[in-house]
Protein backbone atom coordinates (compact mmCIF):
# COMPACT_ATOMS: atom_id res chain seq x y z
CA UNK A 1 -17.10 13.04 -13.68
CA UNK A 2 -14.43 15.85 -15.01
CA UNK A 3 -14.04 16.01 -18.77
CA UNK A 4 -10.41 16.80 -17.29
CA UNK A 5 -10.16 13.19 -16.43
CA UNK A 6 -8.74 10.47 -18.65
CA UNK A 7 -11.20 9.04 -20.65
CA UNK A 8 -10.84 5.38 -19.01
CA UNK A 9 -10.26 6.63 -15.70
CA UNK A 10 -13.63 8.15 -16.34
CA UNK A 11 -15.27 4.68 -17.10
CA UNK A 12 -13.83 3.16 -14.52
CA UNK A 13 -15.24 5.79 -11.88
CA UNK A 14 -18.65 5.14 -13.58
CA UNK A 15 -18.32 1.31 -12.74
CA UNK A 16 -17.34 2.03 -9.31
CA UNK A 17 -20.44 3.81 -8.48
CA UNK A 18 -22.45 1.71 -10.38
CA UNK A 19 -20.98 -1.51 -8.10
CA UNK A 20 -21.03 1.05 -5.32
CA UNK A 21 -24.78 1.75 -5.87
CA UNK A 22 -25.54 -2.35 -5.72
CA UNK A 23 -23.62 -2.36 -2.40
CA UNK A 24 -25.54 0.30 -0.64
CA UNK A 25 -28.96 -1.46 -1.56
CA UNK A 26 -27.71 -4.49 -0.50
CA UNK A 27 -25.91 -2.90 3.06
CA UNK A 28 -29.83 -1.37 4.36
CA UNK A 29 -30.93 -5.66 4.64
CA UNK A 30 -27.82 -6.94 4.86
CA UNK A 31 -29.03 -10.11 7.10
CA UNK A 32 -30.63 -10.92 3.96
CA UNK A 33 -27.72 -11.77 1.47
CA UNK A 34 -26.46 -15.13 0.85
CA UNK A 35 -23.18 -15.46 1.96
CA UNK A 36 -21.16 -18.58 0.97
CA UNK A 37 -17.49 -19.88 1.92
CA UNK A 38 -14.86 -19.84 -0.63
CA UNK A 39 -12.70 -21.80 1.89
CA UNK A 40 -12.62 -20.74 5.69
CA UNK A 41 -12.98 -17.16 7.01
CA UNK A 42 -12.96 -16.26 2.69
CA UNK A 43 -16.48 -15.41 1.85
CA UNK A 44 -18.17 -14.31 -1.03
CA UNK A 45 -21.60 -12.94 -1.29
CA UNK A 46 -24.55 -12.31 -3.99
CA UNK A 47 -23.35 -8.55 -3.88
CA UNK A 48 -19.85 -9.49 -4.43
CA UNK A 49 -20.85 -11.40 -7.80
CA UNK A 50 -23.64 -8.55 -8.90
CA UNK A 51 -21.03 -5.65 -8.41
CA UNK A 52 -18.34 -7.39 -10.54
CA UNK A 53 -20.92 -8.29 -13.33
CA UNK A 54 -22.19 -4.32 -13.28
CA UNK A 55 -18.30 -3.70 -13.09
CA UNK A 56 -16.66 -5.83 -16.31
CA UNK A 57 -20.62 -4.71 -18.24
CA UNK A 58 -19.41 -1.41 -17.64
CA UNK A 59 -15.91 -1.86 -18.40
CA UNK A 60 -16.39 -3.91 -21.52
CA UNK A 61 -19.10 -2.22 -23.47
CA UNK A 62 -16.42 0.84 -23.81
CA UNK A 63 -13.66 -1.27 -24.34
CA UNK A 64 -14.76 -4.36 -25.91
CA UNK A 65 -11.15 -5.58 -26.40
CA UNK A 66 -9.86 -5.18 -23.13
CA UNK A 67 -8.91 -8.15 -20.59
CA UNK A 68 -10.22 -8.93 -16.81
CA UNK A 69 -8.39 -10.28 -14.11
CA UNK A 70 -11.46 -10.00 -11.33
CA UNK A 71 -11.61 -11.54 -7.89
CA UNK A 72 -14.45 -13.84 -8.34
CA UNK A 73 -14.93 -14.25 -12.03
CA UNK A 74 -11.05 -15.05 -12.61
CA UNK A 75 -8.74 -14.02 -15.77
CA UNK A 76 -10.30 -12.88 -19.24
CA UNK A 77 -7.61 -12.40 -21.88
CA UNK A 78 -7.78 -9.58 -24.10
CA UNK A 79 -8.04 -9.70 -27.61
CA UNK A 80 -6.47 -7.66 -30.91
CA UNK A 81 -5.46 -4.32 -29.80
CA UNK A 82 -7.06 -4.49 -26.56
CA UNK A 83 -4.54 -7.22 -25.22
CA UNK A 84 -1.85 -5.45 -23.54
CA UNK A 85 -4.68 -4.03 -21.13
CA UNK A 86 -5.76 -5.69 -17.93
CA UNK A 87 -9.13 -4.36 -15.74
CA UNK A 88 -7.96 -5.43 -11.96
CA UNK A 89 -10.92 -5.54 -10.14
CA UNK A 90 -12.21 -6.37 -6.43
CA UNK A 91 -15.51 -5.29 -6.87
CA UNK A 92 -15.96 -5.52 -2.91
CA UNK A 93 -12.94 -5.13 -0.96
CA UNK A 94 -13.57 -6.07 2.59
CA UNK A 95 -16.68 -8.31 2.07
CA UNK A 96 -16.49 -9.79 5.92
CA UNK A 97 -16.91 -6.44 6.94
CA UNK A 98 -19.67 -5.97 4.70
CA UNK A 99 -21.72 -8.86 5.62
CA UNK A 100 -21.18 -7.57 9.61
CA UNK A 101 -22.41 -4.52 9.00
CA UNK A 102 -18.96 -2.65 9.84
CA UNK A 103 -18.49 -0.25 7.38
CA UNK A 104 -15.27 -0.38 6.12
CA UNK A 105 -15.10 -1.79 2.45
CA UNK A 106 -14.83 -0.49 -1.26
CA UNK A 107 -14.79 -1.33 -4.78
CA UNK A 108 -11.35 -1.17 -5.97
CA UNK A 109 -9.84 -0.61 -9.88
CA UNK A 110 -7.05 -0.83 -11.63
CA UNK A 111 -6.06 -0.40 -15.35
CA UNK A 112 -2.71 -2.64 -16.20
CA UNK A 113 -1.26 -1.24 -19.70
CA UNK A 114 1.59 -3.92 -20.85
CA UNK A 115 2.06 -4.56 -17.13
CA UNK A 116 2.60 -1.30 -15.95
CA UNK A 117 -0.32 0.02 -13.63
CA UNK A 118 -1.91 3.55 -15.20
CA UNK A 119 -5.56 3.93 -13.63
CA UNK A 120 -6.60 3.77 -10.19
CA UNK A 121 -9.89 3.78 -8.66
CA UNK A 122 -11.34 3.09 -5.38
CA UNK A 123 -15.20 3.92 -4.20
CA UNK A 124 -16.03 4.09 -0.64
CA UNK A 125 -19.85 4.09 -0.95
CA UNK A 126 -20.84 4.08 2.93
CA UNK A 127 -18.78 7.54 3.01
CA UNK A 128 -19.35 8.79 -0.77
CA UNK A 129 -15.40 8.81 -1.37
CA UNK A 130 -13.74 8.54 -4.40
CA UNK A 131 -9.79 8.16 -4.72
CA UNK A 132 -8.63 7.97 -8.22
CA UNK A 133 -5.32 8.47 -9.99
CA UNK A 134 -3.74 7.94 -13.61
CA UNK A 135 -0.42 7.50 -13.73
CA UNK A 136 1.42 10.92 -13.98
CA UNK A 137 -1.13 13.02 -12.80
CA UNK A 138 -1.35 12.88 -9.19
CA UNK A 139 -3.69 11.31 -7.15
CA UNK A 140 -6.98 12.78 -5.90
CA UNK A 141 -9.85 12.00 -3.29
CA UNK A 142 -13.27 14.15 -4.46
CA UNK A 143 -11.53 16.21 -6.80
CA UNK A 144 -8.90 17.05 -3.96
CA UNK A 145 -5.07 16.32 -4.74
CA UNK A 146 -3.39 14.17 -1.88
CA UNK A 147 -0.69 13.48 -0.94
CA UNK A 148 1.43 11.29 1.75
CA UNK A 149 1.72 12.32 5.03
CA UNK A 150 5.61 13.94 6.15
CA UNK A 151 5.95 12.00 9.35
CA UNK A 152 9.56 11.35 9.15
CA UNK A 153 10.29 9.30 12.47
CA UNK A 154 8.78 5.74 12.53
CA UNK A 155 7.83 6.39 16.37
CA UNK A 156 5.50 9.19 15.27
CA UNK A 157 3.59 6.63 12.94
CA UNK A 158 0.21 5.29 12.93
CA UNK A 159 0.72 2.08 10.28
CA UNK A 160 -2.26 -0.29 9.09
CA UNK A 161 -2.58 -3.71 8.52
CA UNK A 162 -4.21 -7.40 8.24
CA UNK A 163 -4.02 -10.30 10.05
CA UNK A 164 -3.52 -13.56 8.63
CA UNK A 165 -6.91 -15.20 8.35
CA UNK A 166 -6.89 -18.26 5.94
CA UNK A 167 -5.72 -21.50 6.83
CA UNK A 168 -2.15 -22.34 6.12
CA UNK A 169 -1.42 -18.73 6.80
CA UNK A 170 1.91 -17.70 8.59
CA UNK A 171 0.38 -16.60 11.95
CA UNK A 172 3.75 -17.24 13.58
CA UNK A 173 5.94 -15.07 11.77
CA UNK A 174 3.44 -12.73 11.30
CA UNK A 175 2.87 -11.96 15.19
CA UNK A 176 6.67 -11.79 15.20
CA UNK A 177 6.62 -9.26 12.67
CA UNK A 178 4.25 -7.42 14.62
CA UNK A 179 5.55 -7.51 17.89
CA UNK A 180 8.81 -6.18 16.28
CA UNK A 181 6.72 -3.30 14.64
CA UNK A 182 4.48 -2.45 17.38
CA UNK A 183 7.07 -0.93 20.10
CA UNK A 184 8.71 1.50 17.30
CA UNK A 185 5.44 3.59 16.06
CA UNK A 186 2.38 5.41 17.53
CA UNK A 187 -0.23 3.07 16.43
CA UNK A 188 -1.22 0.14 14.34
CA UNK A 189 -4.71 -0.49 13.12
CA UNK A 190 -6.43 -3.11 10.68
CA UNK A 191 -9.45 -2.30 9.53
CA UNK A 192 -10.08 -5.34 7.28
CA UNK A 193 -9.94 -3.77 3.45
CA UNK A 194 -6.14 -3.55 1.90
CA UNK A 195 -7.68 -1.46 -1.14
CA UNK A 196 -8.93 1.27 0.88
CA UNK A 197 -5.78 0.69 3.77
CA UNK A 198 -3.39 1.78 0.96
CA UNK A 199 -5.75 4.75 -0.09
CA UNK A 200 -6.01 6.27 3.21
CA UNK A 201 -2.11 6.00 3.03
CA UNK A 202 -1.66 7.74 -0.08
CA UNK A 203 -4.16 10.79 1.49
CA UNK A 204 -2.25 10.59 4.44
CA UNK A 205 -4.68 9.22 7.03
CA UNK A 206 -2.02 7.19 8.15
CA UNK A 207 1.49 6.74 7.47
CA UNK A 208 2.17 3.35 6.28
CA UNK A 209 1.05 -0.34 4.89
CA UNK A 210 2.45 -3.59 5.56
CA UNK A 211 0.62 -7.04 4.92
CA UNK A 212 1.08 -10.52 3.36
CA UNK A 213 -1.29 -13.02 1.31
CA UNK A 214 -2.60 -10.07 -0.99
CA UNK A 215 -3.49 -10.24 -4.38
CA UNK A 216 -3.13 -7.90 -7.51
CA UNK A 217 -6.66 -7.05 -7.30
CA UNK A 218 -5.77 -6.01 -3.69
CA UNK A 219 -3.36 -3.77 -4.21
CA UNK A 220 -3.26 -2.53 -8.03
CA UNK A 221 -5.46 0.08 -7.32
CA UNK A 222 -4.12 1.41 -4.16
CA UNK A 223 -0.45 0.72 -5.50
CA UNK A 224 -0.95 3.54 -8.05
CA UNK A 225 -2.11 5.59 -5.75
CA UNK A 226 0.41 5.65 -3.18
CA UNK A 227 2.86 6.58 -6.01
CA UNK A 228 0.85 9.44 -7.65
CA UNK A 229 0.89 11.08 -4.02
CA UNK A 230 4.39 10.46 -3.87
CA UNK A 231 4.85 7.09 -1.79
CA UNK A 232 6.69 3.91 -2.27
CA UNK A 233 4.87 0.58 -2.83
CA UNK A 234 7.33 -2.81 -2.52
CA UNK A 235 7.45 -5.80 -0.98
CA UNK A 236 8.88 -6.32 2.79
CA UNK A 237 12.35 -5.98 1.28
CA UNK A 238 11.61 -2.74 -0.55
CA UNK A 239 11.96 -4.11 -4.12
CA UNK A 240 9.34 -2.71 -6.21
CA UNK A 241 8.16 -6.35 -7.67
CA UNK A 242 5.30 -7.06 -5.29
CA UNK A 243 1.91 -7.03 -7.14
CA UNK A 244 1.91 -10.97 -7.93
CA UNK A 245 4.26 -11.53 -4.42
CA UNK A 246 1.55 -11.64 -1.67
CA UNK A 247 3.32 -9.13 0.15
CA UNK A 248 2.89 -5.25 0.40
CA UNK A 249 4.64 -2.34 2.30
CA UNK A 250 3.56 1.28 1.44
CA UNK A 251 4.61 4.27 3.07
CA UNK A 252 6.14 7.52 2.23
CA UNK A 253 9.71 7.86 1.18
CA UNK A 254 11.30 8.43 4.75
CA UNK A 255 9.30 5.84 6.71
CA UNK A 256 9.37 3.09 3.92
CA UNK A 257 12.83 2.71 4.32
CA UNK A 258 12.90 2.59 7.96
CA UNK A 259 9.99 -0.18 7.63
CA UNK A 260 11.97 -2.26 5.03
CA UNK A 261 14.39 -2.16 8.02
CA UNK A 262 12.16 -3.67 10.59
CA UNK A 263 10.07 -5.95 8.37
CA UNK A 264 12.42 -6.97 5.52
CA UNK A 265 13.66 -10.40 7.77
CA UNK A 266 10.19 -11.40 7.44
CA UNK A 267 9.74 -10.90 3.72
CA UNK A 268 9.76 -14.37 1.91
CA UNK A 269 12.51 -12.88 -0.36
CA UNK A 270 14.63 -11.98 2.58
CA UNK A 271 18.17 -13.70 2.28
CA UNK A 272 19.08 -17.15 3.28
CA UNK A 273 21.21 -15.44 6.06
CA UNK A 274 18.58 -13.25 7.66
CA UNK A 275 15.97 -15.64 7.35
CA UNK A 276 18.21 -18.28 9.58
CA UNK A 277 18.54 -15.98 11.83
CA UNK A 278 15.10 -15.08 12.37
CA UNK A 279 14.69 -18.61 13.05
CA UNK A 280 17.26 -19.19 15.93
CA UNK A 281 16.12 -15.54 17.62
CA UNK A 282 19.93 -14.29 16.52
CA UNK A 283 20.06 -10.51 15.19
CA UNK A 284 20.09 -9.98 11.19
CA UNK A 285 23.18 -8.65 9.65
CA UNK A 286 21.58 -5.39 9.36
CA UNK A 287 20.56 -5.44 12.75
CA UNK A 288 24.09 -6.10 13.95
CA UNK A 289 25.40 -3.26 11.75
CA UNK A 290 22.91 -0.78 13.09
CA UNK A 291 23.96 -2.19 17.01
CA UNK A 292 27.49 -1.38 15.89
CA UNK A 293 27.03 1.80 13.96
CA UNK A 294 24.89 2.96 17.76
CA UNK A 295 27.47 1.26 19.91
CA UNK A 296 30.00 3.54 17.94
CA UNK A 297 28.30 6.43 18.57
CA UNK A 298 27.57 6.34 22.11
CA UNK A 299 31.74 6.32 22.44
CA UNK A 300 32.03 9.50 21.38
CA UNK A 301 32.51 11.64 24.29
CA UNK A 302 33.23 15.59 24.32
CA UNK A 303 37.10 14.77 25.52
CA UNK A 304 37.38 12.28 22.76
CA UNK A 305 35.94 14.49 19.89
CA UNK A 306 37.94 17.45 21.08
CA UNK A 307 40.73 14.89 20.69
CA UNK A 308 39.78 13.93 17.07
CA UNK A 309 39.10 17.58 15.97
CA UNK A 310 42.35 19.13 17.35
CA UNK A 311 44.23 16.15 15.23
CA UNK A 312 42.43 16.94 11.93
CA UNK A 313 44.70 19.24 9.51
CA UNK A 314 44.48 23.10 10.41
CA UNK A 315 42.29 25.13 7.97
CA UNK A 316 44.02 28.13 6.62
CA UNK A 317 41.99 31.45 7.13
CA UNK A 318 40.61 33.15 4.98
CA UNK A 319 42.48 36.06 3.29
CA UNK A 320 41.49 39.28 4.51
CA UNK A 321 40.57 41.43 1.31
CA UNK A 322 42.63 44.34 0.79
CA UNK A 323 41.54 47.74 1.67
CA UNK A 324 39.07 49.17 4.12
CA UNK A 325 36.15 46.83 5.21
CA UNK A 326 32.47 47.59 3.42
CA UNK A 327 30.77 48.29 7.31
């Protein structure tokens, strides 16, 4: 750990490998850990509750006064001075790919100060790779500075994702959603952990984020991220309230907007208008202002610009300046 580092960002990265450490012991017999069911397709493991303990131990013994809000453990209020600051912690961030054997999972967290997120970390311990950020200082993976990738065309894209996968989740809108996304980028891929999705967006492994039913501990982490390499984090209609919302977009600046554009119908704080339209199949105002704006264009011939340009006001010249020319 750098001395350069702020001092709770440097506790935090000493929990993460600590939790990381307990994962990798458990990942060389993982046929042996007991895996129960939270509800269906939500599962929780021995490793999950063993990571957060070594997490919050690790957390609280240098800041005694702080307060938790942890996947599996729940909410711990702060107390005296310590209240206005919140540990956000998943200590195992894709735990059905964990208990598969695919290797895509981390240990995610976050440091809330009076709501506003200011520490970031997320361990990758099958891969060794540490992303970490404070708030105003950039965001780094090993000791690297990253940043978000400069795609500026949402067809160039490759954008990540989840899938619905509780019961009771929107699997209908969501495959609409989709199906609307998927013919206007390169690629979409979900690799099952929103924590380490929204890191490899903020290095610029891929270009954008978009998923629904997430949590704080989900996101907080990667959130901060994204924005100290100089990316946007909202909800589907680009508003920047989204940590307690269940929804997520992330991308950088250029694509986020034209994401907002495809996705935002779908958010549930789209308006009352777009949303009936979604459900009759009928275009969204700003989908009917975009066919307008193109149908527009695409009457613009060469005759009928020469037209407009030959009516515009004449533009004086310029004076000539007196006397012989420099060259």
């Amino acid at each position: 750990m750098s001395s350069n580092l702020h001092p709770m960002l440097n506790v935090a990265i000493k929990a993460a490998r600590t939790a990381g450490s307990i994962i990798n012991r458990a990942a060389l017999d993982v046929e042996s850990v007991r895996v129960s069911a939270k509800q269906t397709n939500d599962f929780v493991t021995e490793v999950d509750q063993a990571a957060e303990q070594a997490i919050i131990d690790t957390l609280l013994t240098a800041y005694p006064d702080h307060g938790i809000l942890a996947e599996e453990s729940g909410e711990r209020a702060g107390k005296h001075g310590g209240a206005d600051h919140v540990w956000i912690i998943d200590p195992l961030d894709g735990t059905t790919n964990f208990i598969h054997g695919f290797p895509v999972y981390c240990v995610s967290i976050a440091l809330a100060v009076k709501g506003k997120l200011e520490q970031a970390v997320i361990y990758d311990p099958t891969r060794n790779d540490l992303f970490c950020a404070t708030k105003g200082r950039g965001a780094y993976l090993n000791d690297r500075r990253i940043r978000v990738a400069k795609r500026i065309h949402l067809r160039d894209t490759l954008l990540s994702t989840g899938f619905p996968f509780r019961p009771g989740d929107a699997m209908k809108p969501y495959l609409s959603m989709l199906g609307d996304i998927m013919p206007r980028c390169a690629g979409i891929r979900r690799p099952g952990s929103a924590a380490l999705d929204l890191a490899y967006v903020a290095a610029g492994f891929s270009d954008g984020f978009f998923e629904t039913g997430l949590q704080p501990w989900d996101m907080a982490a990667g959130a901060l991220l994204v924005t100290e390499a100089g990316g946007l984090v909202g909800n589907f209609t680009g508003e920047s309230d989204f940590l307690h919302r269940k929804e997520c977009l992330a991308a950088n600046p250029k694509i986020y907007g034209q994401l907002v554009s495809v996705v935002g119908k779908y958010s549930q704080f789209a308006s009352a208008g777009d949303k009936a339209a979604l459900r009759q199949g009928l275009p969204t105002a700003d989908e009917t202002a975009a066919a307008e704006a193109k149908t527009a264009a695409s009457q613009v011939t060469p005759e009928t610009a020469l037209t407009a340009a030959v009516q515009q006001p004449a533009t004086a010249p310029a004076a000539k300046p007196e006397g012989d020319a420099p060259f």
